[in-house]
Protein backbone atom coordinates (compact mmCIF):
# COMPACT_ATOMS: atom_id res chain seq x y z
CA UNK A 1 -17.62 -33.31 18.41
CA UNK A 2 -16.87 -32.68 14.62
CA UNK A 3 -20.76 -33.50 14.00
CA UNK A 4 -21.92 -29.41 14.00
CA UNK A 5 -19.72 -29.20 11.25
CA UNK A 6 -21.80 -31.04 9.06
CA UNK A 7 -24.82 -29.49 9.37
CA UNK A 8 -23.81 -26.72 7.10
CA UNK A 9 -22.80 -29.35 4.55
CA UNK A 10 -26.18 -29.85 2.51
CA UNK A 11 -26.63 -26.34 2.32
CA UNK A 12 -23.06 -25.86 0.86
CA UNK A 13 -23.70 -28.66 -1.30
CA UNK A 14 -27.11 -26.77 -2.52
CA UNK A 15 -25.64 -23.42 -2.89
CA UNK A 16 -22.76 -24.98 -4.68
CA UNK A 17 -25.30 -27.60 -7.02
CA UNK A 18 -28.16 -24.90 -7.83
CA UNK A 19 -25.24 -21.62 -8.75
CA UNK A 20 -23.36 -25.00 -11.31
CA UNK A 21 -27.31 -25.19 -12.89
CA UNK A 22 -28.62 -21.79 -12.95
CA UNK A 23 -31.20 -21.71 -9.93
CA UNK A 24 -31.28 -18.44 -8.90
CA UNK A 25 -31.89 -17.25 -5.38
CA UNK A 26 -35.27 -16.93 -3.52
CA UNK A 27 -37.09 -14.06 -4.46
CA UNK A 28 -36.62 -12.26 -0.52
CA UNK A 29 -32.97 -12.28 -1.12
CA UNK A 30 -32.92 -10.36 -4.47
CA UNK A 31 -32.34 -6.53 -4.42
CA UNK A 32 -35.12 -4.52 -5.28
CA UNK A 33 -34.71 -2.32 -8.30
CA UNK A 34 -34.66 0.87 -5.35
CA UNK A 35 -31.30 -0.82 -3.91
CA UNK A 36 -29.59 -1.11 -7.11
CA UNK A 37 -30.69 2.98 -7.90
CA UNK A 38 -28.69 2.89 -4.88
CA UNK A 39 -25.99 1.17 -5.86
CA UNK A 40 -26.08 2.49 -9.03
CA UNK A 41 -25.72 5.86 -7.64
CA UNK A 42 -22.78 5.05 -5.45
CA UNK A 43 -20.80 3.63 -8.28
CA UNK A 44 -21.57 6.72 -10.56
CA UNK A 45 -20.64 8.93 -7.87
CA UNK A 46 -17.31 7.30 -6.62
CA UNK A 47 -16.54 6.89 -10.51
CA UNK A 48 -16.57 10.64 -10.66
CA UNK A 49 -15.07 11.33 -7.41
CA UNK A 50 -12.34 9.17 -8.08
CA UNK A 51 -11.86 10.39 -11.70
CA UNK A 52 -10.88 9.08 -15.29
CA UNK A 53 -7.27 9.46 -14.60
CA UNK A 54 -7.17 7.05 -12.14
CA UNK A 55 -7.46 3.85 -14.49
CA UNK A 56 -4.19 4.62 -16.03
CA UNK A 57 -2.52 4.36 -12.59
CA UNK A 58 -1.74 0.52 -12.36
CA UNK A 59 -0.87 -0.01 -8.43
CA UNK A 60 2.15 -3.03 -9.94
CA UNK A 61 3.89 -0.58 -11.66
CA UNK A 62 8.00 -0.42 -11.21
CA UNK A 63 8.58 2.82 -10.04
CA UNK A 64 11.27 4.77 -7.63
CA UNK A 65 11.38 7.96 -5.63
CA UNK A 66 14.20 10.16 -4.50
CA UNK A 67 13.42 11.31 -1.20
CA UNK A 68 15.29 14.19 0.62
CA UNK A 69 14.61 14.15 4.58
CA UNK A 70 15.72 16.31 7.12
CA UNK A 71 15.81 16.45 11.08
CA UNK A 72 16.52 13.89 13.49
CA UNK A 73 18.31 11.71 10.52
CA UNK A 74 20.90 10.79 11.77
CA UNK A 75 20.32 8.94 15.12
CA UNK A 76 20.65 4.70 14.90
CA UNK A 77 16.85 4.72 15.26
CA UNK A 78 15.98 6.51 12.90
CA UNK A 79 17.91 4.79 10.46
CA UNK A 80 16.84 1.38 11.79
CA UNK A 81 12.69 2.39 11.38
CA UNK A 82 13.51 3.52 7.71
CA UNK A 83 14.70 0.53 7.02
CA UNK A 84 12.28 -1.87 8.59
CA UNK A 85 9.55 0.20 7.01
CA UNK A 86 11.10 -0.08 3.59
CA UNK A 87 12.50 -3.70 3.32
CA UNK A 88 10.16 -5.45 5.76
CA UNK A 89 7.00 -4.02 5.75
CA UNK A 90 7.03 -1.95 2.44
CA UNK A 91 9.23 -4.33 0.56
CA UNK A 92 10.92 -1.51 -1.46
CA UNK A 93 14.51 -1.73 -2.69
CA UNK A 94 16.97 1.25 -2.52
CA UNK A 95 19.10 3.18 -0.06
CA UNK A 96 19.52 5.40 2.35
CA UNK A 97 23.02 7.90 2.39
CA UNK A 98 24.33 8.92 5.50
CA UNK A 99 23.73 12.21 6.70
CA UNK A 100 25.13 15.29 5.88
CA UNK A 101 26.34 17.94 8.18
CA UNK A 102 22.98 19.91 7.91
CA UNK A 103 21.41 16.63 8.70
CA UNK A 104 19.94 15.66 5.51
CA UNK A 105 19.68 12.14 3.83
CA UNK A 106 18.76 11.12 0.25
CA UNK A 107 16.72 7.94 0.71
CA UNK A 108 15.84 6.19 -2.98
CA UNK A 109 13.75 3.35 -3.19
CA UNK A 110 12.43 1.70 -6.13
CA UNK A 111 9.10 -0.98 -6.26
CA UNK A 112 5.46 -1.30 -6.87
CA UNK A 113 3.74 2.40 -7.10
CA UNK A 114 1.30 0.97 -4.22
CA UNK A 115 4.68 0.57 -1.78
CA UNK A 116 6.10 3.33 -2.91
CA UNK A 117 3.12 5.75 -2.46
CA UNK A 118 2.53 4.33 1.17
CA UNK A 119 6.76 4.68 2.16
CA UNK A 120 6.56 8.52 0.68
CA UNK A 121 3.75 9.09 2.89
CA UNK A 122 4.81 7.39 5.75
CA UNK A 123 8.36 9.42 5.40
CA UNK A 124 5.71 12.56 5.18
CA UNK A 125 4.33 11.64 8.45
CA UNK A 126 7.28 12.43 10.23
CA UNK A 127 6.82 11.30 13.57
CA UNK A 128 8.73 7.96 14.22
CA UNK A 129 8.84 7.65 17.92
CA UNK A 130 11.46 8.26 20.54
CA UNK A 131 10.76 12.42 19.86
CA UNK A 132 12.93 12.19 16.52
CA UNK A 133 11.02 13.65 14.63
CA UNK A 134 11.82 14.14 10.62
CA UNK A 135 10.46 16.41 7.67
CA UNK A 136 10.20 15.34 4.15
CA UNK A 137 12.30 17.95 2.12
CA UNK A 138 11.27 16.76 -1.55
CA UNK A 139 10.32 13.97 -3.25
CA UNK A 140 11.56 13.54 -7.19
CA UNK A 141 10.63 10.61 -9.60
CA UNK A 142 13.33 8.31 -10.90
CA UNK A 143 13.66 6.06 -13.59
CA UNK A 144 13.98 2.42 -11.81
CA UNK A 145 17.86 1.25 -12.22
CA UNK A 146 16.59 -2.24 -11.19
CA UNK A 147 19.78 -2.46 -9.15
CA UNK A 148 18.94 -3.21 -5.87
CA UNK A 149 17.98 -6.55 -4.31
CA UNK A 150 16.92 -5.32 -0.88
CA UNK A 151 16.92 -1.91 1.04
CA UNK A 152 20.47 -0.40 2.44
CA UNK A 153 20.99 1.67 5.01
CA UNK A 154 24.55 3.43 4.41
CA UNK A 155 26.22 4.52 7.85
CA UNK A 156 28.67 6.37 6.22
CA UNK A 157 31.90 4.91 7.73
């Protein structure tokens, strides 16, 4: 039964052996100098599109966001998808307050700028199921405290 599996095995063993000497590949498998214009085009193109500015942005960077949200805020829900989204799936640190009377919450979370971005724009989104339905009031950047060790959902008893 485990004999197909070693079929591949001397052609592993060549790719492997010729790459560790310098063979190159055959000559049908190398791109034509059309296909890298090509590529070369592409890569100029999303370079541009995508801009200068964007090499500065390093995705690992500690950042945190003060997020005001307002609407259905206040159900169990609610409060429950915020912080599944943020501690399990997001892995972002912070808190959320408890409602106010005009049913607002602060939520702040701190983390990598990738996680952070993608929790701000999931908040955005609004829609979490269950017709509760949320709107993102304002977002403000923070200086990390470096205080928290996992999200907290404050129910304000």
């Amino acid at each position: 039964m485990m004999r197909h599996h070693l079929v591949f095995l001397p052609l592993i063993i060549s790719l492997f052996i010729g790459s560790a000497f310098g063979f190159t590949a055959p000559r049908h498998l190398v791109p034509t100098s059309a296909t890298n214009a090509v590529v070369g085009q592409c890569s100029t193109a999303l370079h541009a599109q995508v801009g200068d500015d964007a090499t500065d942005v390093d995705p690992s960077e500690i950042i945190a966001r003060r997020i005001i949200v307002t609407g259905s805020v206040d159900g169990g829900y609610y409060r429950t998808c915020v912080k599944n989204e943020a501690s399990r799936f997001r892995r972002v640190f912070g808190t959320m307050s408890p409602p106010d009377d005009n049913k607002r919450a602060e939520i702040y979370v701190e983390g990598k700028r990738k996680m952070i971005e993608g929790f701000v724009r999931w908040c955005e989104r609004g829609d979490v199921g269950l017709s509760q339905s949320s709107q993102v009031e304002s977002v403000t950047e923070e200086v990390p405290t470096g205080l928290y060790d996992d999200f907290y959902v404050q129910t304000g008893r």
